[in-house]
Protein backbone atom coordinates (compact mmCIF):
# COMPACT_ATOMS: atom_id res chain seq x y z
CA UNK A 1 0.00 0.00 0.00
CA UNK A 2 2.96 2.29 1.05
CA UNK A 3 4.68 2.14 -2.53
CA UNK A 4 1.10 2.56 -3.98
CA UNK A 5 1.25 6.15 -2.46
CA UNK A 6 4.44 6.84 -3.12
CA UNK A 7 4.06 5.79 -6.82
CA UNK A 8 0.78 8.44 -6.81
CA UNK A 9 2.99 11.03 -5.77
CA UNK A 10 6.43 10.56 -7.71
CA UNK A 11 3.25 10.44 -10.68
CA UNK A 12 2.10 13.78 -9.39
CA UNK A 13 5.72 15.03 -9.32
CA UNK A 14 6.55 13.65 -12.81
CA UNK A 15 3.25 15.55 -14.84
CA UNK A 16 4.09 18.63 -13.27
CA UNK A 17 7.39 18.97 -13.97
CA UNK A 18 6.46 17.60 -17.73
CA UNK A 19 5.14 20.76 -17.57
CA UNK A 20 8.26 23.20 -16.40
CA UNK A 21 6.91 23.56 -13.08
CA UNK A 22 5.74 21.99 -9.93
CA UNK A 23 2.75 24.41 -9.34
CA UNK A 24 1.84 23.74 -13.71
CA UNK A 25 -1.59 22.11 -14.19
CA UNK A 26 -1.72 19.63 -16.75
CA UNK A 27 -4.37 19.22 -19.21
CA UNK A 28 -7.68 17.80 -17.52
CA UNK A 29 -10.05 18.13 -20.67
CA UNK A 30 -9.96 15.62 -23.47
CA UNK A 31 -12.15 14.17 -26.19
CA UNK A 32 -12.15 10.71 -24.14
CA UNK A 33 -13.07 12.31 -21.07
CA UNK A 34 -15.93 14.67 -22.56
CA UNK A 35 -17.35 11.31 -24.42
CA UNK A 36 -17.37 8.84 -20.88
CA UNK A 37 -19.09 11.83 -19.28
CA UNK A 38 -21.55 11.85 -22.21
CA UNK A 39 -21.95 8.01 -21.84
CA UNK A 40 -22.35 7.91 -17.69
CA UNK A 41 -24.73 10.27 -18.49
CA UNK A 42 -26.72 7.65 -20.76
CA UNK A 43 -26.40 5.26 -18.32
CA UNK A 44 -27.48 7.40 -14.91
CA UNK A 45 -30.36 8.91 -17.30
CA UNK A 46 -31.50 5.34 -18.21
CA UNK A 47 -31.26 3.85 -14.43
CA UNK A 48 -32.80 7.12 -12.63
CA UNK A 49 -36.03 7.67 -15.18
CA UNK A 50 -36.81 4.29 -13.86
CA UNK A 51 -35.26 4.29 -10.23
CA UNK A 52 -37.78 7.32 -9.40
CA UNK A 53 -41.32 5.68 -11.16
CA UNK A 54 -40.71 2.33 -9.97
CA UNK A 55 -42.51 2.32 -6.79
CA UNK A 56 -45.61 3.60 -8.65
CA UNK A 57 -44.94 0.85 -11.34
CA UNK A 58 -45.27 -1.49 -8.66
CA UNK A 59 -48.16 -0.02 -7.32
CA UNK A 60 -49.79 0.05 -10.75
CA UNK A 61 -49.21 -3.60 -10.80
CA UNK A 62 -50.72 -4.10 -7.56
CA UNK A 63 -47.26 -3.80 -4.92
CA UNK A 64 -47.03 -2.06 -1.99
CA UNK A 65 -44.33 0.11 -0.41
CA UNK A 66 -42.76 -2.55 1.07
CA UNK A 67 -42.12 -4.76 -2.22
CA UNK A 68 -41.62 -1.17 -3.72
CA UNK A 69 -38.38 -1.41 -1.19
CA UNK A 70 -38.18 -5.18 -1.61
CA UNK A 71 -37.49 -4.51 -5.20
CA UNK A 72 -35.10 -1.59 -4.30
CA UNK A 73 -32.96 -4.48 -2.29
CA UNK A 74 -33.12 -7.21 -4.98
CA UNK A 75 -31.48 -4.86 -7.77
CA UNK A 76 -29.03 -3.81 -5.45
CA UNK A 77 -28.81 -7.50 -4.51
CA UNK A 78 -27.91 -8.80 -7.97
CA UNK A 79 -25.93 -5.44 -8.74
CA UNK A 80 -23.27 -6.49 -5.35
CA UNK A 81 -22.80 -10.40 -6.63
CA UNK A 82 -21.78 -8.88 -10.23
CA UNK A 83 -19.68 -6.10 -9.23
CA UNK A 84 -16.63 -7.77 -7.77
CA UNK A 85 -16.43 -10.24 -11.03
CA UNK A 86 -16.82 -6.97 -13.45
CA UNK A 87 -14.17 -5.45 -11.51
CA UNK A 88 -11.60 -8.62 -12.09
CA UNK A 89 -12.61 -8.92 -15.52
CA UNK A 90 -12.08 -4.73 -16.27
CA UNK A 91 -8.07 -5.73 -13.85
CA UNK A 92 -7.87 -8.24 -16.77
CA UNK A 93 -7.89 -4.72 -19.28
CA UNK A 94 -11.51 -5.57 -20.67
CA UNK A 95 -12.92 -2.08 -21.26
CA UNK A 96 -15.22 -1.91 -24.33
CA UNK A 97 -17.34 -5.74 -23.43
CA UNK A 98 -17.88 -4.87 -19.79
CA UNK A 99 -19.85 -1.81 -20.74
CA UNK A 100 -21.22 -2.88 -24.41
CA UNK A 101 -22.53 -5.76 -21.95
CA UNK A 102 -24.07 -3.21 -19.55
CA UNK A 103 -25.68 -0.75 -22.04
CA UNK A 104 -27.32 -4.11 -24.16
CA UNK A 105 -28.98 -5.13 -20.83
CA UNK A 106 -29.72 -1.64 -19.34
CA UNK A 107 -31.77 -1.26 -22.72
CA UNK A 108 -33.17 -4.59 -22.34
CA UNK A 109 -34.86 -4.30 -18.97
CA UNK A 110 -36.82 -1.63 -19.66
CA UNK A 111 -38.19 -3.35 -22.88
CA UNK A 112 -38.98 -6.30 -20.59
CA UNK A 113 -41.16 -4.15 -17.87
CA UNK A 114 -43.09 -3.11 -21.53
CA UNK A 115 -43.73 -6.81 -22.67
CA UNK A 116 -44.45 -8.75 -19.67
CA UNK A 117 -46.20 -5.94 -17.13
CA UNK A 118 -46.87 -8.59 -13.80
CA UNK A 119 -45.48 -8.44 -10.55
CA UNK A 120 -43.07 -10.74 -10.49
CA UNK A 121 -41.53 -10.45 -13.69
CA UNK A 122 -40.93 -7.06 -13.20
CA UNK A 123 -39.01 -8.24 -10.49
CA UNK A 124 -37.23 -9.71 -12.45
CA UNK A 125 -36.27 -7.57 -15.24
CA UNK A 126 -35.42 -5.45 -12.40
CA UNK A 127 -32.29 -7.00 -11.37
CA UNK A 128 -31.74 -7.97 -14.84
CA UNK A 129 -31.38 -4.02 -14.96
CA UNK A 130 -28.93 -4.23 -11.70
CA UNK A 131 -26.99 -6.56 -13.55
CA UNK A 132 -26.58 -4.03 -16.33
CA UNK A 133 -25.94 -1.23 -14.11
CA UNK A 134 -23.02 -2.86 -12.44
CA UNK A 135 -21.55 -3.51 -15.64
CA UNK A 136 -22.06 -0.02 -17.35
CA UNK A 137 -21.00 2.14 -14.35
CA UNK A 138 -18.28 0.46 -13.12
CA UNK A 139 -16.91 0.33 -16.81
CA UNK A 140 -17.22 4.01 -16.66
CA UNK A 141 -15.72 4.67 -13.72
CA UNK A 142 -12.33 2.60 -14.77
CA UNK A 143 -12.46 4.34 -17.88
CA UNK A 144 -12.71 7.76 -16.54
CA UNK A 145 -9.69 6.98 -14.21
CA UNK A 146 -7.93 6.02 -16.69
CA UNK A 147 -8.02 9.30 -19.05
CA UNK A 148 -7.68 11.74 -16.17
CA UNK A 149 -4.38 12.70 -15.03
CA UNK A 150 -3.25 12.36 -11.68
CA UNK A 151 -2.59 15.46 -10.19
CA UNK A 152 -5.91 16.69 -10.67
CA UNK A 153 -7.48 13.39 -9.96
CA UNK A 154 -10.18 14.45 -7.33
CA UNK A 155 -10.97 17.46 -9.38
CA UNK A 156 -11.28 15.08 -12.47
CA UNK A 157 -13.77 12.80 -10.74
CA UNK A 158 -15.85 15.27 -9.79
CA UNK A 159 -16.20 16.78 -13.25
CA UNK A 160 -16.97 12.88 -14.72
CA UNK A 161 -19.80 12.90 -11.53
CA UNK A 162 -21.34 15.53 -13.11
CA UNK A 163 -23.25 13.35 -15.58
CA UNK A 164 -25.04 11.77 -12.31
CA UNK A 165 -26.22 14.92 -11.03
CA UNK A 166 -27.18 16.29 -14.57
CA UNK A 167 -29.12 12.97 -14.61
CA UNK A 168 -30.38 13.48 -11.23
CA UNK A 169 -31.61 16.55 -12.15
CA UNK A 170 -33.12 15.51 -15.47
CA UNK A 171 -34.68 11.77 -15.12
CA UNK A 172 -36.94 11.65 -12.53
CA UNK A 173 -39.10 14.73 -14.10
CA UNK A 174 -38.68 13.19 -17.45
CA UNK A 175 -39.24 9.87 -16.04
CA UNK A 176 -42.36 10.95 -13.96
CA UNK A 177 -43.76 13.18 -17.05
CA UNK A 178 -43.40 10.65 -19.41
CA UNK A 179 -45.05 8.74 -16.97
CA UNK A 180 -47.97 10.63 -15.69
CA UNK A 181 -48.68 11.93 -19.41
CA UNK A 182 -48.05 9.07 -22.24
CA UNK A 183 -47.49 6.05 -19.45
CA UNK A 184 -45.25 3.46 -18.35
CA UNK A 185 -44.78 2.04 -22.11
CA UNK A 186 -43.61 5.49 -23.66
CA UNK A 187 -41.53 6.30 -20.39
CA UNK A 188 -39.21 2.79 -20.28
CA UNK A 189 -39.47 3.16 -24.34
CA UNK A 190 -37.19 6.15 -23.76
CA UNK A 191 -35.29 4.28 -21.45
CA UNK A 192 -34.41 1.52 -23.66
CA UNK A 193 -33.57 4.64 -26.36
CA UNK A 194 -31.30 6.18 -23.89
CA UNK A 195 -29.59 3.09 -23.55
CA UNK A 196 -28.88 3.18 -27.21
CA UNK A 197 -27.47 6.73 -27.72
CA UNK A 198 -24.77 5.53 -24.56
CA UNK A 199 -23.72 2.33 -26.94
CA UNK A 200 -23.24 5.06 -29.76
CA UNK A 201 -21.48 7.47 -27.75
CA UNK A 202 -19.22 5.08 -26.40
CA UNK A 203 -17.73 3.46 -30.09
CA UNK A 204 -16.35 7.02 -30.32
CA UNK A 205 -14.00 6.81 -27.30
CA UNK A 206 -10.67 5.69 -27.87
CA UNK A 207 -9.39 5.19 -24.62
CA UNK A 208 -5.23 4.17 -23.75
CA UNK A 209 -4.81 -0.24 -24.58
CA UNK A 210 -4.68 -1.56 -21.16
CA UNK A 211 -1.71 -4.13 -21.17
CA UNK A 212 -2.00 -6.02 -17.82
CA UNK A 213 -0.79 -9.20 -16.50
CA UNK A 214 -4.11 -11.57 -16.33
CA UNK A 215 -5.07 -12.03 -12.53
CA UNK A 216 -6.43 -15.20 -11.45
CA UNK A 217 -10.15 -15.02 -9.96
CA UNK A 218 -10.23 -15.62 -6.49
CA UNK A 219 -11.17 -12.66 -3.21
CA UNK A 220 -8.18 -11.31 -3.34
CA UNK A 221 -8.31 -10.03 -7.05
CA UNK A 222 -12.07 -8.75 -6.87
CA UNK A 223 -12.36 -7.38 -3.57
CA UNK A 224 -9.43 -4.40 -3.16
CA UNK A 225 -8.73 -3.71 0.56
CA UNK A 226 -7.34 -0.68 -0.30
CA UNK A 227 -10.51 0.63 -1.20
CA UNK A 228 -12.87 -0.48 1.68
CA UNK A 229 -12.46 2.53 4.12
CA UNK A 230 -13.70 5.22 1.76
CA UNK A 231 -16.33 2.29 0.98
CA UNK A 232 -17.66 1.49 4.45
CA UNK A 233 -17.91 5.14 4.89
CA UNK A 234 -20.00 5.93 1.63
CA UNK A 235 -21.90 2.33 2.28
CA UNK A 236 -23.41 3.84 5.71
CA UNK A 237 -24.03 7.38 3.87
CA UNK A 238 -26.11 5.77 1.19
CA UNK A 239 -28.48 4.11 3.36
CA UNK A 240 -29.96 7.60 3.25
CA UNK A 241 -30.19 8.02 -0.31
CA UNK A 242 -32.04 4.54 -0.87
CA UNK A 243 -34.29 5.65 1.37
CA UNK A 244 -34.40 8.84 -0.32
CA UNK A 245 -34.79 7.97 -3.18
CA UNK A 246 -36.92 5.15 -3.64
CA UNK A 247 -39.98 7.10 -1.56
CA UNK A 248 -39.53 10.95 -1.22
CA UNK A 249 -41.76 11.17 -4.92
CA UNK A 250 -44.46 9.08 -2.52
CA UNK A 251 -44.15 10.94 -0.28
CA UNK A 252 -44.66 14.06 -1.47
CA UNK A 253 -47.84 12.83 -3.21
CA UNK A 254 -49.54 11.60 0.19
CA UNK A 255 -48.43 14.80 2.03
CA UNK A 256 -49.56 17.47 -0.26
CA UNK A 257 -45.89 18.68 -0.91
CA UNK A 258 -44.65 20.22 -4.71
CA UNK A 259 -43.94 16.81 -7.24
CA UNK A 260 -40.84 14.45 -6.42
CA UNK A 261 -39.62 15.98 -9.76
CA UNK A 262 -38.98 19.26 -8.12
CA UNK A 263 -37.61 17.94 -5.17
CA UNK A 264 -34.68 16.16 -7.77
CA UNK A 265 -34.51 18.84 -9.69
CA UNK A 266 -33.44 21.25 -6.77
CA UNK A 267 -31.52 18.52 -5.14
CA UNK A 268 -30.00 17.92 -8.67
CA UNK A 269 -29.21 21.85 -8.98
CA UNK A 270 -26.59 22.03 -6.12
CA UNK A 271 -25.56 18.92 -6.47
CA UNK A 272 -24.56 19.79 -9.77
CA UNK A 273 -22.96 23.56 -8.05
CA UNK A 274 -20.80 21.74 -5.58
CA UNK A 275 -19.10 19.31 -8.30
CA UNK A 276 -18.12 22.54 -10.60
CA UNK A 277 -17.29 24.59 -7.75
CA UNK A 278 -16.04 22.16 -4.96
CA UNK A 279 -14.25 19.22 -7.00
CA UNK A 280 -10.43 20.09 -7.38
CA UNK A 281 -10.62 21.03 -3.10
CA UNK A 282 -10.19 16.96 -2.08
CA UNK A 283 -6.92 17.59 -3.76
CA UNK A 284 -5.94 20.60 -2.27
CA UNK A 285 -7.58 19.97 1.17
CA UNK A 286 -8.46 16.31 1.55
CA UNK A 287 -12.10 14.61 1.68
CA UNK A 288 -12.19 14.89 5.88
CA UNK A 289 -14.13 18.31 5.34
CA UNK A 290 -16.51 17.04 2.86
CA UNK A 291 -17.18 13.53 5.31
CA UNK A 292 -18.47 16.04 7.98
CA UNK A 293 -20.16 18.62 6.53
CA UNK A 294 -22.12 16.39 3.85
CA UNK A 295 -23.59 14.29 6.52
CA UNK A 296 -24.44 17.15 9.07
CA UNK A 297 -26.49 18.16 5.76
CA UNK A 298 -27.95 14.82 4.89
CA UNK A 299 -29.10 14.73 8.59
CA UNK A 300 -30.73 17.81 8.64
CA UNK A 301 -32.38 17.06 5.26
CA UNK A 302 -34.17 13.62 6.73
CA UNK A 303 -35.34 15.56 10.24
CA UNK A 304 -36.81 18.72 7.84
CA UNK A 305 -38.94 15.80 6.20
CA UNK A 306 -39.65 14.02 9.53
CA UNK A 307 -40.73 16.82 11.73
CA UNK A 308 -41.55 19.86 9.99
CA UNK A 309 -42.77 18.93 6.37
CA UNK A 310 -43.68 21.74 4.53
CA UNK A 311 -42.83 23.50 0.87
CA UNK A 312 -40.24 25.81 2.52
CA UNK A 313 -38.73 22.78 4.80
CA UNK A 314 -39.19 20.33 1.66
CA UNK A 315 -36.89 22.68 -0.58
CA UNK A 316 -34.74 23.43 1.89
CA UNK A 317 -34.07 19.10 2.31
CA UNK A 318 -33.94 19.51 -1.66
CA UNK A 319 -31.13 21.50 -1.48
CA UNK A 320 -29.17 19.82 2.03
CA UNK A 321 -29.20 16.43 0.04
CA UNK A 322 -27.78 17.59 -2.76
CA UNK A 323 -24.68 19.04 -0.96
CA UNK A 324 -24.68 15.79 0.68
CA UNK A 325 -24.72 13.34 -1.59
CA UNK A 326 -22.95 16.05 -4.74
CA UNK A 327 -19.74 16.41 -1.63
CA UNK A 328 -19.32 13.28 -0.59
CA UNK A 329 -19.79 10.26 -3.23
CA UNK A 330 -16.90 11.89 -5.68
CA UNK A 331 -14.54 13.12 -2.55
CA UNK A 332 -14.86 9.02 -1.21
CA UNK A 333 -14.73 7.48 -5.05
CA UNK A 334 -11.74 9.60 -5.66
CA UNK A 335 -9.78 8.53 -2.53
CA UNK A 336 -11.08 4.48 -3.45
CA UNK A 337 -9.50 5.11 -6.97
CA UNK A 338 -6.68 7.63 -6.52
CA UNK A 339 -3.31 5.16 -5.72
CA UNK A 340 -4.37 1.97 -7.55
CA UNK A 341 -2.52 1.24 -10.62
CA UNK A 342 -3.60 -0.07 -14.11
CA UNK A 343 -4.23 -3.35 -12.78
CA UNK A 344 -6.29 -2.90 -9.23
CA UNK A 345 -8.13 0.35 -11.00
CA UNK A 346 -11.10 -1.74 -12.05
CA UNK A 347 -11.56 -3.88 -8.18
CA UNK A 348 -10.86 -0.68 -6.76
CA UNK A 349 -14.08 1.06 -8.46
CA UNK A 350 -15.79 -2.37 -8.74
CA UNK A 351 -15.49 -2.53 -4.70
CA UNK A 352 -16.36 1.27 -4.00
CA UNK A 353 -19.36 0.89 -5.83
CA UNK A 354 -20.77 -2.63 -4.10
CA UNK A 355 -20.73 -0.72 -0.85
CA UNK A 356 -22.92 2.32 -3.02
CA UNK A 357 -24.94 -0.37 -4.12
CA UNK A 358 -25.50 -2.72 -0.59
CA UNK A 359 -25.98 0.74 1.01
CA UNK A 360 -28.32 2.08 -1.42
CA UNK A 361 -30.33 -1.23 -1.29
CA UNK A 362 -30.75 -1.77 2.21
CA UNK A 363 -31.71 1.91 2.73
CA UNK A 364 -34.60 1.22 0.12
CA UNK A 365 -35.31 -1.94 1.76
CA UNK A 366 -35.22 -0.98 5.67
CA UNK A 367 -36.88 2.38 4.34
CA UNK A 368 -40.13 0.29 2.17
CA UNK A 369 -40.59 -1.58 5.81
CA UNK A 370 -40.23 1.42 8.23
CA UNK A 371 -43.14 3.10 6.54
CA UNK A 372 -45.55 -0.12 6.14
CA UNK A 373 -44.85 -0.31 10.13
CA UNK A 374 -44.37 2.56 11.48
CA UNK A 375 -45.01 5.30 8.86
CA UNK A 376 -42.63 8.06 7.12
CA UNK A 377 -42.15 10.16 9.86
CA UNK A 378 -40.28 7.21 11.83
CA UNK A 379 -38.52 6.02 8.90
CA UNK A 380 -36.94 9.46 8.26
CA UNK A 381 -35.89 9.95 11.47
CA UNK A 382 -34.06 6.77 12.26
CA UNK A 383 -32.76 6.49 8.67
CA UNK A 384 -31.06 9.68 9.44
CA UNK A 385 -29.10 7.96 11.77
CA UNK A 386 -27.34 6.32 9.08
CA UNK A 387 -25.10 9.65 8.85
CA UNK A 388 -23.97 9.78 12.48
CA UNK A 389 -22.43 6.09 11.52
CA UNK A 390 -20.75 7.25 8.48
CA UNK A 391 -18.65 9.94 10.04
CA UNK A 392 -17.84 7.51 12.88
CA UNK A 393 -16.64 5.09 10.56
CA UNK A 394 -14.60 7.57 8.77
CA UNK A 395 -13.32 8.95 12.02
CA UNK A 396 -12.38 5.78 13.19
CA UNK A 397 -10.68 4.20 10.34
CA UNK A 398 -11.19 5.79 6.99
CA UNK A 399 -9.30 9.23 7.77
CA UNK A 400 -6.52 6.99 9.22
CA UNK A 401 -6.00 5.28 5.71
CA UNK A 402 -2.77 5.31 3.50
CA UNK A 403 -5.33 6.06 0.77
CA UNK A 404 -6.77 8.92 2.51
CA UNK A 405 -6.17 12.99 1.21
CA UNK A 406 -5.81 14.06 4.12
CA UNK A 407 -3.38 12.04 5.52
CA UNK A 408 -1.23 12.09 2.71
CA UNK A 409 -1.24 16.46 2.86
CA UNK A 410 -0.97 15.99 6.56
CA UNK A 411 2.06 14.17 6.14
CA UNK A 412 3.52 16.37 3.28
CA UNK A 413 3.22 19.54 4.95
């Protein structure tokens, strides 16, 4: 782990004196980078549109909240038991199948919940679509890290985690107006479409030839220990946004509050403000700030909707979980990613991203049964309990990690 680091920073040394001196900044933008954006954007469009309808899907088809969450846990399910293999097979230098793979089925769910509209094989086509997920962002993730140069790493990261809050900002109201005016059909027919365009997108991107010794499957090779204290920290955040979500659109309906759409498209809005604005300070400062300050807001966000739920309070959560979640998931991704080498880069995301995805799916799970039993109220506030864990954990162990910013400009000071 130790000559990890050290590699990251004689790397950091190197492009900046390519460039004549150690305060240059080397060149962030290129035509690969732009066109994975464009892609991750494709695939968060695709998997959000439907993420944010699904509970009513389910209640159109005769489901309750609590297979609404049930659901939430079984793509997230399917997406964990995939991830780890997708991230050996992208440390084998697989790029281009992992996320042709991904896009094919992320196209082919939605076509499925069109074609065979009952309970339980929606269910399934559901985690046919976590399958498809874990392939196409995880392939996306590896590839970004592989175009964006290491000094500005962080700052990198956060620009390719715009196309998830440009998507967050975008698919649920297209999803829920496609939905509410032409239907379920026309809405995962668009989808499917979006799918396409990222397949397109993505023969365009000629990213570096990944020449790596093959690794042998076993735990070792697809679960990176480097990785897992930035993961166990983001893994407790994100039972908050499964819980998020998967019900705030509900719950907006039964409590006479403005559409779920608005609600994304605020939270969306600063989300997208704190990537442009905030991104390049986890390399200057470190992600500790960004740990604390991202779930204070979080919290705040779930007690606004749990005690005092009203269009000022509901805005106001809008914007708190967008800070949140727009601060924290590229700060934590970026110190997963940051030190691993051509040949741990794809475990490394792979590994981040199955504690996003066990996270997210429990918190839609626990969330779908709070509410049956004990309402929203309840579930909001003891959800938002889920943030006092994270910073623990980070406190604990994550800021003490050899992958960790802060450490790292702690020490070089």
């Amino acid at each position: 782990m130790q000559d990890s680091v050290q590699n990251a920073k004689q790397a950091a040394r190197g492009d900046a004196a390519a460039k004549g001196s150690p305060h240059a900044q080397p060149k962030l933008w290129t035509r690969d980078l732009v066109l994975i954006i464009l892609v991750n954007l494709c695939v968060f469009t695709n998997h959000i549109m439907s993420l944010s309808t699904f509970p009513f899907y389910i209640q159109s088809l005769g489901g309750t909240e609590a297979v609404a969450g049930v659901c939430a846990a079984a793509f997230s399910l399917i997406a964990v038991v995939i991830r780890p293999f997708v991230g050996w097979w992208l440390d084998n230098g697989v790029r281009r199948a992992a996320l042709v793979a991904g896009l094919l089925l992320m196209g082919l769910a939605p076509l499925g919940y069109i074609l065979v509209p009952t309970l339980s094989v929606a269910i399934a086509f559901r985690m046919m679509h976590g399958v498809g997920l874990s392939f196409s962002n995880s392939t996306t993730a590896t590839v970004a890290s592989d175009v964006i140069c290491r000094p500005r790493f962080a700052e990198g990261m956060g620009y390719f985690g715009m196309a998830t809050a440009l998507a967050s900002a975008i698919a649920p109201a297209l999803g829920l107006s496609l939905m509410e005016g032409l239907g379920f059909k026309a809405l995962y027919a668009a989808a499917a479409i979006i799918a396409a365009v990222g397949l397109v997108l993505f023969s365009f991107i000629h990213a570096p030839k990944i020449n790596v010794p093959k690794k042998k499957l076993d735990l070792r090779t697809i679960i990176n220990r480097d990785s897992l204290p930035a993961t166990v920290t983001m893994l407790v955040f994100m039972f908050t946004f499964g819980a998020l979500e998967n019900f705030v659109a509900i719950f907006a309906s039964e409590n006479g509050l403005p559409s779920g759409s608005i609600y994304f498209l605020v939270m969306s809005a600063m989300l997208l403000l704190v990537r442009v604005t905030l991104g390049k300070l986890v390399d200057e400062k470190g992600e500790a700030a960004f740990v604390y300050t991202c779930n204070g807001a979080m919290l705040v966000a779930f007690l606004l909707l749990a005690f005092v739920p009203n269009t000022v309070t509901y805005i106001i959560s809008a914007m708190l979980a967008g800070y949140a979640f727009g601060g924290l998931e590229p700060s934590l991704q970026s110190m997963a990613v940051h030190t691993s080498a051509d040949q741990t880069r794809g475990s490394a995301n792979s590994t981040f991203l199955c504690g996003y995805d066990i996270g997210y799916g429990l918190g839609g799970g626990v969330a779908g049964s709070l509410i049956t039993g004990l309402g929203y109220s309840a579930m909001w506030s003891i959800v938002s309990l889920a943030c006092v864990v994270s910073v623990l954990v980070y406190v604990l162990w994550a800021r003490h990690s050899d992958t960790s910013f802060t450490k790292m400009l702690r020490e070089r000071a």
